[in-house]
C-alpha atoms as a PDB file:
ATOM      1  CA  UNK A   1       0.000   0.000   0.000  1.00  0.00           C
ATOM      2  CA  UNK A   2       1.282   3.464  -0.859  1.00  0.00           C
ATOM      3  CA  UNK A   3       1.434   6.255   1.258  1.00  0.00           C
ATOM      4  CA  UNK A   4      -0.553   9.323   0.602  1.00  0.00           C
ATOM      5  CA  UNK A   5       0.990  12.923   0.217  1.00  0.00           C
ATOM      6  CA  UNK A   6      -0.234  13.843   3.739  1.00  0.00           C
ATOM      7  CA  UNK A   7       1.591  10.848   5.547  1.00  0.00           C
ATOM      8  CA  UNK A   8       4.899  12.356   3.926  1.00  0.00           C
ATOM      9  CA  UNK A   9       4.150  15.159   4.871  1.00  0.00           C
ATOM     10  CA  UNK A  10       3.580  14.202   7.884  1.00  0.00           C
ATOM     11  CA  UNK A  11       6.954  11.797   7.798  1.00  0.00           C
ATOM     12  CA  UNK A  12       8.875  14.794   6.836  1.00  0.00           C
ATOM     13  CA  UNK A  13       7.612  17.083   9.858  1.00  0.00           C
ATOM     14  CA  UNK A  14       8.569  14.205  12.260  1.00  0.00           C
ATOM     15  CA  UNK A  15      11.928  13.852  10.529  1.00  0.00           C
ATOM     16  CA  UNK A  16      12.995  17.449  11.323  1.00  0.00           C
ATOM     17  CA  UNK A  17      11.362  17.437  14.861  1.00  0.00           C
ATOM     18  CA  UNK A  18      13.704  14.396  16.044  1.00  0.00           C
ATOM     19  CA  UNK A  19      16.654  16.413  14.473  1.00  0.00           C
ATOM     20  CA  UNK A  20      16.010  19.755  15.919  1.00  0.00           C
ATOM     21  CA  UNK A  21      15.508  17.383  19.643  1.00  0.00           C
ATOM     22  CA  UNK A  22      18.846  15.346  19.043  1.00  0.00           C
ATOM     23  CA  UNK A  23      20.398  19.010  17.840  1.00  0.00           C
ATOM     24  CA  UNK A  24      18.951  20.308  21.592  1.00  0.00           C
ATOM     25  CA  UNK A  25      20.042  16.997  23.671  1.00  0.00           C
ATOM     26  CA  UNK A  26      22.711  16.576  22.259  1.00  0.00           C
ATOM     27  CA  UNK A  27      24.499  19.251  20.512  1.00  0.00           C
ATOM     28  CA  UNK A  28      27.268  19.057  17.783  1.00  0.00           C
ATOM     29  CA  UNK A  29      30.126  17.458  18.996  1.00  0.00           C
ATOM     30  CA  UNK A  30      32.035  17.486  15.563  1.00  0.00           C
ATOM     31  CA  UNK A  31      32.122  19.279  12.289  1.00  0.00           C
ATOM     32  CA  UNK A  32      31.679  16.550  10.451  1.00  0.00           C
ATOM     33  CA  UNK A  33      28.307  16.433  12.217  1.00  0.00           C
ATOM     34  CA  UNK A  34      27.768  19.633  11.575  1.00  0.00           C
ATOM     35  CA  UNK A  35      28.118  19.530   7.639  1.00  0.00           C
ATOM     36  CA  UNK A  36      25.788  16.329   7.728  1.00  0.00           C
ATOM     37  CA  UNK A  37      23.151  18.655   9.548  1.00  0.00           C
ATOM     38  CA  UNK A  38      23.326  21.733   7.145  1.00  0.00           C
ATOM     39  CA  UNK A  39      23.905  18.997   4.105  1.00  0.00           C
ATOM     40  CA  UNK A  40      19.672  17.254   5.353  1.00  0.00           C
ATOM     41  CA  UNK A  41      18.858  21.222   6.346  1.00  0.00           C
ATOM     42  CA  UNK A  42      19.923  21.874   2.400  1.00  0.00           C
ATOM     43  CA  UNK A  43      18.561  19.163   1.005  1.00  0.00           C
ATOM     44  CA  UNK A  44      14.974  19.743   3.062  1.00  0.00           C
ATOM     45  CA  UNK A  45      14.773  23.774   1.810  1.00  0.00           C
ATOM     46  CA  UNK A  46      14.961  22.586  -1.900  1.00  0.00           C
ATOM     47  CA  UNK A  47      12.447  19.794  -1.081  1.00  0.00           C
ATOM     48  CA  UNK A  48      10.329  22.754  -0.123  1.00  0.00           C
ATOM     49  CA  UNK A  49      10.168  24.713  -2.980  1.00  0.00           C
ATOM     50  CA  UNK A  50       9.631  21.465  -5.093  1.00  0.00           C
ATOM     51  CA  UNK A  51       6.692  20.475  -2.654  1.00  0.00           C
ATOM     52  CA  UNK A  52       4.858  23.848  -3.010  1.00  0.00           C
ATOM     53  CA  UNK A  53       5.613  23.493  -6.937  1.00  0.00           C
ATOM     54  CA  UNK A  54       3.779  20.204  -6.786  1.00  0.00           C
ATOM     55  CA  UNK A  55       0.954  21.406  -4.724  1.00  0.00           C
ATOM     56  CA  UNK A  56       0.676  24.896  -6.967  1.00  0.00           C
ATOM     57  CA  UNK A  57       0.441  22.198 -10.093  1.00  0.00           C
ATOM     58  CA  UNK A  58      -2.469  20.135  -8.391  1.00  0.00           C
ATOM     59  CA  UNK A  59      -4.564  23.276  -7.340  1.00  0.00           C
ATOM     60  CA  UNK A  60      -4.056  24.400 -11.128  1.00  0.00           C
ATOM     61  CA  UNK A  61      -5.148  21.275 -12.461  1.00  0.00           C
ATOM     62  CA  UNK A  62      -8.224  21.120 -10.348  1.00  0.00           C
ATOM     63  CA  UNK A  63      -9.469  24.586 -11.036  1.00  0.00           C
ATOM     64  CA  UNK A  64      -8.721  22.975 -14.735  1.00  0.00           C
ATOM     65  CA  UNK A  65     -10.933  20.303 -14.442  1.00  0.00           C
ATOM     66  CA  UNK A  66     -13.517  22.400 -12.858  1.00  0.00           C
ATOM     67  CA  UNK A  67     -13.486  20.457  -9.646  1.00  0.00           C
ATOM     68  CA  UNK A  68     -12.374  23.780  -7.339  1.00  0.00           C
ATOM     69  CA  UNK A  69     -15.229  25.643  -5.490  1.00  0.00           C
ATOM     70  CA  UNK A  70     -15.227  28.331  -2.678  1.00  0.00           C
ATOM     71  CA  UNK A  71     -15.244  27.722   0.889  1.00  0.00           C
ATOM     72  CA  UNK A  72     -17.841  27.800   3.466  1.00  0.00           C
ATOM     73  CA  UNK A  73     -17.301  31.888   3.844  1.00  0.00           C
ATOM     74  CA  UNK A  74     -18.322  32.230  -0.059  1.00  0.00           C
ATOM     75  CA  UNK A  75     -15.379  34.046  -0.777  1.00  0.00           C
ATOM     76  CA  UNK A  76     -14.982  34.453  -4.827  1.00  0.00           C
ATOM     77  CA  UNK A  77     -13.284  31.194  -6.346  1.00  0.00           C
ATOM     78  CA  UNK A  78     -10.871  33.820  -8.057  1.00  0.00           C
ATOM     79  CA  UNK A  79     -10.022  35.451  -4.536  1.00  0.00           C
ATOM     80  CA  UNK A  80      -9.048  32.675  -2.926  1.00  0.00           C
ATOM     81  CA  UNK A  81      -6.523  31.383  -5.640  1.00  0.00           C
ATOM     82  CA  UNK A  82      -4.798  34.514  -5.814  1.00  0.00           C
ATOM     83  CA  UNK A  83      -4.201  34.780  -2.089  1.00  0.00           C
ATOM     84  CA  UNK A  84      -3.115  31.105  -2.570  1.00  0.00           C
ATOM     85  CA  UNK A  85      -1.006  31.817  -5.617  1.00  0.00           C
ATOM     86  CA  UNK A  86       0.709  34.729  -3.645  1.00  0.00           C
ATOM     87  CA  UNK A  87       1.351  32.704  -0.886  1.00  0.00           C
ATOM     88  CA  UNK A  88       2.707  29.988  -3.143  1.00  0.00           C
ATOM     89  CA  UNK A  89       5.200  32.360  -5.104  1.00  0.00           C
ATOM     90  CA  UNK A  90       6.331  34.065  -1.237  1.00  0.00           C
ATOM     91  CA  UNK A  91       6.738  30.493   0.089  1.00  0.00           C
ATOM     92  CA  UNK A  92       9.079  29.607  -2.795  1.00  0.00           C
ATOM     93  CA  UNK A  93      10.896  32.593  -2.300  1.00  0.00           C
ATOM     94  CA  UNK A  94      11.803  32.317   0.828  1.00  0.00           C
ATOM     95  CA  UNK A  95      12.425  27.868   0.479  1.00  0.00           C
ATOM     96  CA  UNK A  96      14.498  29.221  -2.158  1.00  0.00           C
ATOM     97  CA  UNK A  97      16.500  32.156   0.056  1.00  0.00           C
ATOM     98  CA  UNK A  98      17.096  29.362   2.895  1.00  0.00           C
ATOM     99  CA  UNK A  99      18.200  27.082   0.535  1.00  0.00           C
ATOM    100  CA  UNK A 100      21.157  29.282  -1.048  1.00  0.00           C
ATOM    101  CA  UNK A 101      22.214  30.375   2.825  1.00  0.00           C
ATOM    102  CA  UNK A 102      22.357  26.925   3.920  1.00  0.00           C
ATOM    103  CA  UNK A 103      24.173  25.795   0.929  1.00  0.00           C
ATOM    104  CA  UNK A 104      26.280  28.861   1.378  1.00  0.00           C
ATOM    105  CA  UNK A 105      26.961  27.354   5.551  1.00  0.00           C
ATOM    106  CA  UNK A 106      27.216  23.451   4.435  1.00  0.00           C
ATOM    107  CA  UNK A 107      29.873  24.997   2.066  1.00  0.00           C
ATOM    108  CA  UNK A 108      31.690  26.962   4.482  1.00  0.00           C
ATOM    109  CA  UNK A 109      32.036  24.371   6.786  1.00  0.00           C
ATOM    110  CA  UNK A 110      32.539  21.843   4.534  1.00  0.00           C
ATOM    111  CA  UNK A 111      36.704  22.181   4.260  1.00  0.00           C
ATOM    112  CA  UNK A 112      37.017  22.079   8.683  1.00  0.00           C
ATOM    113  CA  UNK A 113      34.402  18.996   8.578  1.00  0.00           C
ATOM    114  CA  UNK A 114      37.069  16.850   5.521  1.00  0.00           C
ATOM    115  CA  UNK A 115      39.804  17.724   7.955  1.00  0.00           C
ATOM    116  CA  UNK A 116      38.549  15.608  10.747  1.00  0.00           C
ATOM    117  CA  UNK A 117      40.167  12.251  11.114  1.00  0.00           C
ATOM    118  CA  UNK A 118      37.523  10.020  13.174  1.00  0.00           C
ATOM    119  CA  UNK A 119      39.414   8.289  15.954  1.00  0.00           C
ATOM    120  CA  UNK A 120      39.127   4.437  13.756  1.00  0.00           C
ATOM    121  CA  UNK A 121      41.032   6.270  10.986  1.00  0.00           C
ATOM    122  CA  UNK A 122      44.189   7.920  13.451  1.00  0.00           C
ATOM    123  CA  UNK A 123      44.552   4.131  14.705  1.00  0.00           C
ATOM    124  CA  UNK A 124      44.109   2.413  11.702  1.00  0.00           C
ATOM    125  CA  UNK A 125      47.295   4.562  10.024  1.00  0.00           C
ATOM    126  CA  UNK A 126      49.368   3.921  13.421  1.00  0.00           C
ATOM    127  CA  UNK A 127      49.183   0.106  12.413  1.00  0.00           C
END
């Protein structure tokens, strides 16, 4: 059985809440840790825009197909898509922003995270 788009959704949301709690418990100890966390945080921001691409596609196909209606406050049909249109483009925006500053931080930290030599490695070489 496949999952629908709301349980990954919902898988996604749970994915970043156990990372920001292991992030409070537990900290960064190393950089290589760190550059794992901003490579996911990078990864997650272009997910982002891609998901609110996706969803933009499915509300345009609907009104399409005729199959969109207003609410229960009987707001115009027209309305309502151009507040969610607007939201749409400022959500991609700013997924878009947060991507190029985290890929701007996973690339800073990227040379300091290479230099670390795990503990296995050190007394692997001292063989």
């Amino acid at each position: 059985m496949t999952e629908n788009i709301g349980q990954h959704a919902e898988g996604a949301a749970r994915s970043l809440v156990e990372l920001v709690r292991a992030l409070q418990d537990r900290g960064i100890e190393y950089p290589g840790q760190a550059h794992s966390v901003y490579s996911y945080l990078t990864r997650c921001a272009g997910e982002l825009r891609t998901a609110v691409d996706l969803v933009e596609a499915s509300m345009q196909q609907l009104q399409d197909k005729g199959r969109l209606m207003s609410d229960s406050r009987r707001e115009p049909l027209d309305d309502v898509l151009q507040r969610f249109t607007e939201s749409s483009d400022a959500a991609k925006d700013l997924a878009g922003a947060l991507h190029g500053r985290l890929s701007t931080a996973y690339s800073a930290i990227g040379h300091v995270a290479y230099k670390e030599k795990p503990v296995e490695w050190e007394s692997a070489a001292g063989r």
